[in-house]
N, C-alpha and C. Protein backbone atom coordinates (compact mmCIF):
# COMPACT_ATOMS: atom_id res chain seq x y z
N UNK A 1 37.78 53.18 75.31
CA UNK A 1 38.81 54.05 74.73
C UNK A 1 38.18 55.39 74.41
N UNK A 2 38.89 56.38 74.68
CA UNK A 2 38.29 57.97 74.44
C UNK A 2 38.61 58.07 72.81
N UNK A 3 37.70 58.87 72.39
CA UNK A 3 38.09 59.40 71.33
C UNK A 3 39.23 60.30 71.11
N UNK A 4 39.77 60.99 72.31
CA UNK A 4 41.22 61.18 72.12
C UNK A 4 41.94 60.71 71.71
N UNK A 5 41.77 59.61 72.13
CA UNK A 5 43.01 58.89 71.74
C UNK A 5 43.52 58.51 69.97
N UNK A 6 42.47 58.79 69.34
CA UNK A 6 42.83 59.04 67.57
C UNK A 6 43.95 59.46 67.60
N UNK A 7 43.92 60.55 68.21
CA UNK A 7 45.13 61.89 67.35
C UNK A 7 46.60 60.94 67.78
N UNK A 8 46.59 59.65 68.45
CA UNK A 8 47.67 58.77 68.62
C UNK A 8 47.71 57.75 67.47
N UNK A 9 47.31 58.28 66.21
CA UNK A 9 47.50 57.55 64.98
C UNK A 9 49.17 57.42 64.74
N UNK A 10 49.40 55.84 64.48
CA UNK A 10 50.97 56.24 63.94
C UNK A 10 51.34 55.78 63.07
N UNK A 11 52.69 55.99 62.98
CA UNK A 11 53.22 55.30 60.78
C UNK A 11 54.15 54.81 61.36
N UNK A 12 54.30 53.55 62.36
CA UNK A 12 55.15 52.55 62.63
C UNK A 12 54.95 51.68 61.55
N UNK A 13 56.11 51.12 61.08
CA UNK A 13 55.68 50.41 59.90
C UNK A 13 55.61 50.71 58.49
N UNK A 14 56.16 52.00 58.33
CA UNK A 14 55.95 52.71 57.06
C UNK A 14 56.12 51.45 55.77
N UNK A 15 55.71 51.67 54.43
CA UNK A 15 56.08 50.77 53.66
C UNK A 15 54.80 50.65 52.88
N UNK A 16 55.12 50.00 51.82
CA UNK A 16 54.04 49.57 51.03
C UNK A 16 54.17 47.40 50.71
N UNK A 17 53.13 47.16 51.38
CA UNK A 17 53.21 45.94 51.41
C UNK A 17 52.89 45.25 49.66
N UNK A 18 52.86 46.46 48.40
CA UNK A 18 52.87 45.84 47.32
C UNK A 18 54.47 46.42 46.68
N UNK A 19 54.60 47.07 47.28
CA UNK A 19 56.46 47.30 46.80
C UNK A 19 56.00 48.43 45.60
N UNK A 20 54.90 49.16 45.53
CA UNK A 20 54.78 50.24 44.81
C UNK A 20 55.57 51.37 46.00
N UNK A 21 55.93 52.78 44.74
CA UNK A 21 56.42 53.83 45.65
C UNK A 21 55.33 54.59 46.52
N UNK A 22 55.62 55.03 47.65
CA UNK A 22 54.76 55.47 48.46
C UNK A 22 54.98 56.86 48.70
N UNK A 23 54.43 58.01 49.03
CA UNK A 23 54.94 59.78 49.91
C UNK A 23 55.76 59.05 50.80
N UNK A 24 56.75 59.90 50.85
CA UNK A 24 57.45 59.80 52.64
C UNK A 24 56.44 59.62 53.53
N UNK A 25 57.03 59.25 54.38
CA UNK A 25 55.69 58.93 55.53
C UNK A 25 54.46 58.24 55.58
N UNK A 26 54.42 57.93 54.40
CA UNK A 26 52.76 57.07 54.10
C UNK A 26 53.52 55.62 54.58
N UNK A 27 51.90 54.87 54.85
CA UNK A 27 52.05 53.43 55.25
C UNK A 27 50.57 53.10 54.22
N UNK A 28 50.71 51.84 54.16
CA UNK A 28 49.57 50.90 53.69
C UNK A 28 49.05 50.78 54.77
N UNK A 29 47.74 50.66 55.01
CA UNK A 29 45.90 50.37 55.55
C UNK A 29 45.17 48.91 55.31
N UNK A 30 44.54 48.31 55.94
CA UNK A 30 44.01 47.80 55.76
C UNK A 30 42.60 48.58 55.32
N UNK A 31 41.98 48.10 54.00
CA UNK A 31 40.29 48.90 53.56
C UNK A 31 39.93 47.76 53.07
N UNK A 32 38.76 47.80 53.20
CA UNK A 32 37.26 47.67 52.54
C UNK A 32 36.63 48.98 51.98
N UNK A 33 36.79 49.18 50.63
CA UNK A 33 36.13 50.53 50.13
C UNK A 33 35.07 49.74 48.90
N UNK A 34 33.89 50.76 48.52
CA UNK A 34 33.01 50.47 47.75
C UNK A 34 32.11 49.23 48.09
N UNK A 35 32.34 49.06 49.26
CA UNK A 35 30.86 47.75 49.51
C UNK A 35 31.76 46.90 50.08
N UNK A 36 32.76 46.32 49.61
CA UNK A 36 33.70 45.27 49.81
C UNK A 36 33.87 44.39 50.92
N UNK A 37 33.33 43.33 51.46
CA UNK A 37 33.16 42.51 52.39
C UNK A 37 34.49 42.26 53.38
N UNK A 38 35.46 42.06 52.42
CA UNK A 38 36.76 41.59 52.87
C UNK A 38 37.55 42.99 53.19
N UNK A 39 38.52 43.01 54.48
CA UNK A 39 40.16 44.20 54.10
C UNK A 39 41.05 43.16 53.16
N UNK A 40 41.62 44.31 52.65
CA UNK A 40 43.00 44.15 52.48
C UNK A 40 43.74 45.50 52.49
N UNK A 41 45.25 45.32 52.81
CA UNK A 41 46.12 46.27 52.53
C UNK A 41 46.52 47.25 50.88
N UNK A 42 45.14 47.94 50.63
CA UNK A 42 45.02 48.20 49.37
C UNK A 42 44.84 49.80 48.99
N UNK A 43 45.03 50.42 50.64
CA UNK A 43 44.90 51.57 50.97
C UNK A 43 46.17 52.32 51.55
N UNK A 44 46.63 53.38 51.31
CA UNK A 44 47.35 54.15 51.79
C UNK A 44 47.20 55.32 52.90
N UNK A 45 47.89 56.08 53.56
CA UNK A 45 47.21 56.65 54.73
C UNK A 45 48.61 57.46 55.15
N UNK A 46 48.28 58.50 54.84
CA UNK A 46 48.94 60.13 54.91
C UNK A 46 48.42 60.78 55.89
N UNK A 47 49.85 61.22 57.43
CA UNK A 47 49.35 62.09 58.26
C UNK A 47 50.10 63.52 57.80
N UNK A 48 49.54 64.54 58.11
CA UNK A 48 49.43 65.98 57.94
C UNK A 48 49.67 66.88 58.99
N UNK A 49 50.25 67.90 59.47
CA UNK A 49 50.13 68.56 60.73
C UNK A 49 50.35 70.15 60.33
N UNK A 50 49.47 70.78 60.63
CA UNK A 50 49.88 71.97 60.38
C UNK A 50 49.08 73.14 61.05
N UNK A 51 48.92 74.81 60.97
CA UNK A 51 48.40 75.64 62.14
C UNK A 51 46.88 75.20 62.48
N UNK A 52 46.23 74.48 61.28
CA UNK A 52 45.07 73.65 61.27
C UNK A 52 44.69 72.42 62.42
N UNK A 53 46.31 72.31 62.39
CA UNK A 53 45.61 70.80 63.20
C UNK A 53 45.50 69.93 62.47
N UNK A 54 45.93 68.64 62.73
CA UNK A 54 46.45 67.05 62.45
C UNK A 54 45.05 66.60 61.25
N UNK A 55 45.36 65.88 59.79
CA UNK A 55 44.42 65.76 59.45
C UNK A 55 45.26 64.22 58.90
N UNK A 56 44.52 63.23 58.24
CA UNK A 56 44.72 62.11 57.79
C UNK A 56 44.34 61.59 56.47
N UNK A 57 44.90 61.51 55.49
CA UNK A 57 44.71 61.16 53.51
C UNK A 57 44.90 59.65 53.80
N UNK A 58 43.35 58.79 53.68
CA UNK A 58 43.36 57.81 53.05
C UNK A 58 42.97 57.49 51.64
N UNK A 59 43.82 57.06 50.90
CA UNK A 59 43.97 56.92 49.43
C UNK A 59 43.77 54.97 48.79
N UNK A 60 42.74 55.44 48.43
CA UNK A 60 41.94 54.31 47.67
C UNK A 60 42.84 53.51 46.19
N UNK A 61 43.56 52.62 46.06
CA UNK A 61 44.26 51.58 44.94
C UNK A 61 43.29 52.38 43.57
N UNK A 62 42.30 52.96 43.64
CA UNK A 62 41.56 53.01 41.85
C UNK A 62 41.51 54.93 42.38
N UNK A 63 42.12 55.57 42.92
CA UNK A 63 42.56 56.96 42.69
C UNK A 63 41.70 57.56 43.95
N UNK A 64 40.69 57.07 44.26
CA UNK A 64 39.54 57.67 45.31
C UNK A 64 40.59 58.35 46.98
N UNK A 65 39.99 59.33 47.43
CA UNK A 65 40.43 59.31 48.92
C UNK A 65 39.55 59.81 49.80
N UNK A 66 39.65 59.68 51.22
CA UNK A 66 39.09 60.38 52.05
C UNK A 66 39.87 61.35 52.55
N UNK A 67 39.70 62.21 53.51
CA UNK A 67 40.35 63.07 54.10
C UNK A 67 39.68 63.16 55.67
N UNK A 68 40.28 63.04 56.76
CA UNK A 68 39.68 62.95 58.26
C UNK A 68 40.20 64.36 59.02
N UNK A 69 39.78 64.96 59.98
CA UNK A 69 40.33 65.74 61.03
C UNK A 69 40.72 64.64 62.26
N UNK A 70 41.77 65.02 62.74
CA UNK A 70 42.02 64.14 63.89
C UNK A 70 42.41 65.21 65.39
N UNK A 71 42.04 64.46 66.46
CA UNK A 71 41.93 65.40 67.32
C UNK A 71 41.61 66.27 67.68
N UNK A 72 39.94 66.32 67.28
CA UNK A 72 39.17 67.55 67.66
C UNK A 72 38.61 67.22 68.87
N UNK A 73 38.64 68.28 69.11
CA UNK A 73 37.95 68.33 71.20
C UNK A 73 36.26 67.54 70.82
N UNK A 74 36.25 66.83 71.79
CA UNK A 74 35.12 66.20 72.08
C UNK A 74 34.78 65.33 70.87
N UNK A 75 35.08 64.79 69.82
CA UNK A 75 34.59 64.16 68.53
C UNK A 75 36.00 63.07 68.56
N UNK A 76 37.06 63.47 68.43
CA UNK A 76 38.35 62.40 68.15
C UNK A 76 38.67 62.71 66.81
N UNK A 77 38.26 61.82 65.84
CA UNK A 77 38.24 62.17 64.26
C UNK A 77 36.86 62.27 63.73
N UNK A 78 37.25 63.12 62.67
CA UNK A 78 35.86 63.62 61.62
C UNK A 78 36.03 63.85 60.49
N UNK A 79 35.41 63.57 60.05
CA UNK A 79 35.12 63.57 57.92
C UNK A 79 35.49 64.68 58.04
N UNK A 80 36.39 65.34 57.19
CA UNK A 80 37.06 66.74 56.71
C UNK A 80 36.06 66.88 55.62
N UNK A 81 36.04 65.75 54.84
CA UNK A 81 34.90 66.51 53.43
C UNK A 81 33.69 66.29 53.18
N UNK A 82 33.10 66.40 52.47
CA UNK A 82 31.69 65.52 52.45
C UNK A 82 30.33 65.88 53.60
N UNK A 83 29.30 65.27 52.88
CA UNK A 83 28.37 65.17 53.78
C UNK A 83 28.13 63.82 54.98
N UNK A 84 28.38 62.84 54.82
CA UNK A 84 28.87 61.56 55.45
C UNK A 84 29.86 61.53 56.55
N UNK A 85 28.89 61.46 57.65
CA UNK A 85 30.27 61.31 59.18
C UNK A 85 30.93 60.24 59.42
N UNK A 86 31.88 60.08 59.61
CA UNK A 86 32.64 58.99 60.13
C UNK A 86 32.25 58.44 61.44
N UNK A 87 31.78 57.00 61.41
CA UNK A 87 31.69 56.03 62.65
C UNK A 87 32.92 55.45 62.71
N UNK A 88 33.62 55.79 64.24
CA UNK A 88 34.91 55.07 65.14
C UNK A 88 34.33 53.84 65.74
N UNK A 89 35.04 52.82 65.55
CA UNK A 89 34.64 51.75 66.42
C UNK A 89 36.17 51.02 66.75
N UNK A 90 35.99 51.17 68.10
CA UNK A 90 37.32 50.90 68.46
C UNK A 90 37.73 49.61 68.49
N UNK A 91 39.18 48.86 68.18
CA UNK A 91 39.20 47.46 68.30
C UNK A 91 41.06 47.22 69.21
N UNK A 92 41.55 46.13 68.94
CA UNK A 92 42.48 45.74 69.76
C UNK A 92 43.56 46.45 68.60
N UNK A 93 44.34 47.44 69.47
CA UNK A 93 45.26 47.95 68.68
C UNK A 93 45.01 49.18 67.19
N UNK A 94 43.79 48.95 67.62
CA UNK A 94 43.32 49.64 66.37
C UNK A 94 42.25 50.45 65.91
N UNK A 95 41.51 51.03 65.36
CA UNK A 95 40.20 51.48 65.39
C UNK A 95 39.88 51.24 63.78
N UNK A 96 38.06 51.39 63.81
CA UNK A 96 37.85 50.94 62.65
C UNK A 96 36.89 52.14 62.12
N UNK A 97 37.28 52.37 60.67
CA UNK A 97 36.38 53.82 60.64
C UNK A 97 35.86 53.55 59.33
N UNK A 98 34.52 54.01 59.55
CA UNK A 98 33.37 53.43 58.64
C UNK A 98 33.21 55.25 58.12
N UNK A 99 33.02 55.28 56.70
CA UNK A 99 31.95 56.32 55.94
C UNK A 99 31.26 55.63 54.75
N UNK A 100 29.95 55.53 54.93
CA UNK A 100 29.12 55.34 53.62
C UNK A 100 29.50 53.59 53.62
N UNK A 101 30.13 53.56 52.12
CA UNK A 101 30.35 52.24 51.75
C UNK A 101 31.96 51.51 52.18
N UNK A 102 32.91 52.65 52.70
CA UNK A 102 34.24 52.55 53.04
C UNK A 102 34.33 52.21 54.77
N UNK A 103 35.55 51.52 54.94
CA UNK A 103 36.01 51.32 56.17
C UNK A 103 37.28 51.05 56.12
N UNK A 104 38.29 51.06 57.30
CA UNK A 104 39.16 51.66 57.19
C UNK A 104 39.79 50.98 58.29
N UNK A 105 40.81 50.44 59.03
CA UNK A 105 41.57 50.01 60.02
C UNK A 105 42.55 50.61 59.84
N UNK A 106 43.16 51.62 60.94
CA UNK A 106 43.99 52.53 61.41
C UNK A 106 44.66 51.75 62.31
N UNK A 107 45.89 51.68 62.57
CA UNK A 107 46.78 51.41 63.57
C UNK A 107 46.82 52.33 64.94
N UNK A 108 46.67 52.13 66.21
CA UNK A 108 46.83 53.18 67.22
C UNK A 108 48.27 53.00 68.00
N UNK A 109 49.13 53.83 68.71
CA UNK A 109 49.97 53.53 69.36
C UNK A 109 49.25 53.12 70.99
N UNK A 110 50.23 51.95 71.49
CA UNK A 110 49.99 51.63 72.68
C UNK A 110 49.81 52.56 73.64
């Protein structure tokens, strides 16, 4: 899979699988944040589009977030903040994105 293919992130599925209120457009994530062995759907995940170019707010259950660039030429997605790059590892339907102690399962469209 190319790293292009990120910027085909989608919010099929919108909703919050704990029945808290969500932004328009946000969906729940599967994360593992802070060390955490196991996912669960405990993460939220905000797409963005603007003269910038496509960026992505994953939001951590205890207030924390990341922030990604999506669809940059030759890279796919990239840590917007921080010193810590994001590792893509692609899976069935999905990709998995590692920074530091966090990871992250993104949904891709077919």
């Amino acid at each position: 899979m190319g790293l292009a293919g990120l910027a085909a992130l989608t919010l099929a599925g919108c909703g919050s699988a704990s029945g808290d209120d969500l932004p328009e457009g946000a969906m729940m994530v599967q994360c593992a944040v802070a060390g955490s062995a196991s996912f669960a759907p405990d993460c939220s995940m905000e797409l963005h589009e603007d003269s910038d170019g496509r960026t992505a707010i994953l939001r951590h259950s205890d207030g924390g977030f990341r922030r990604f660039q999506l669809g940059v030429p030759g890279e796919g997605l990239i840590t917007a903040d921080g010193m810590e790059q994001a590792e893509v590892v692609p899976g069935e339907g999905m990709v998995e994105v590692r920074v530091g102690a966090d990871r992250y399962r993104l949904p891709m469209k077919p």
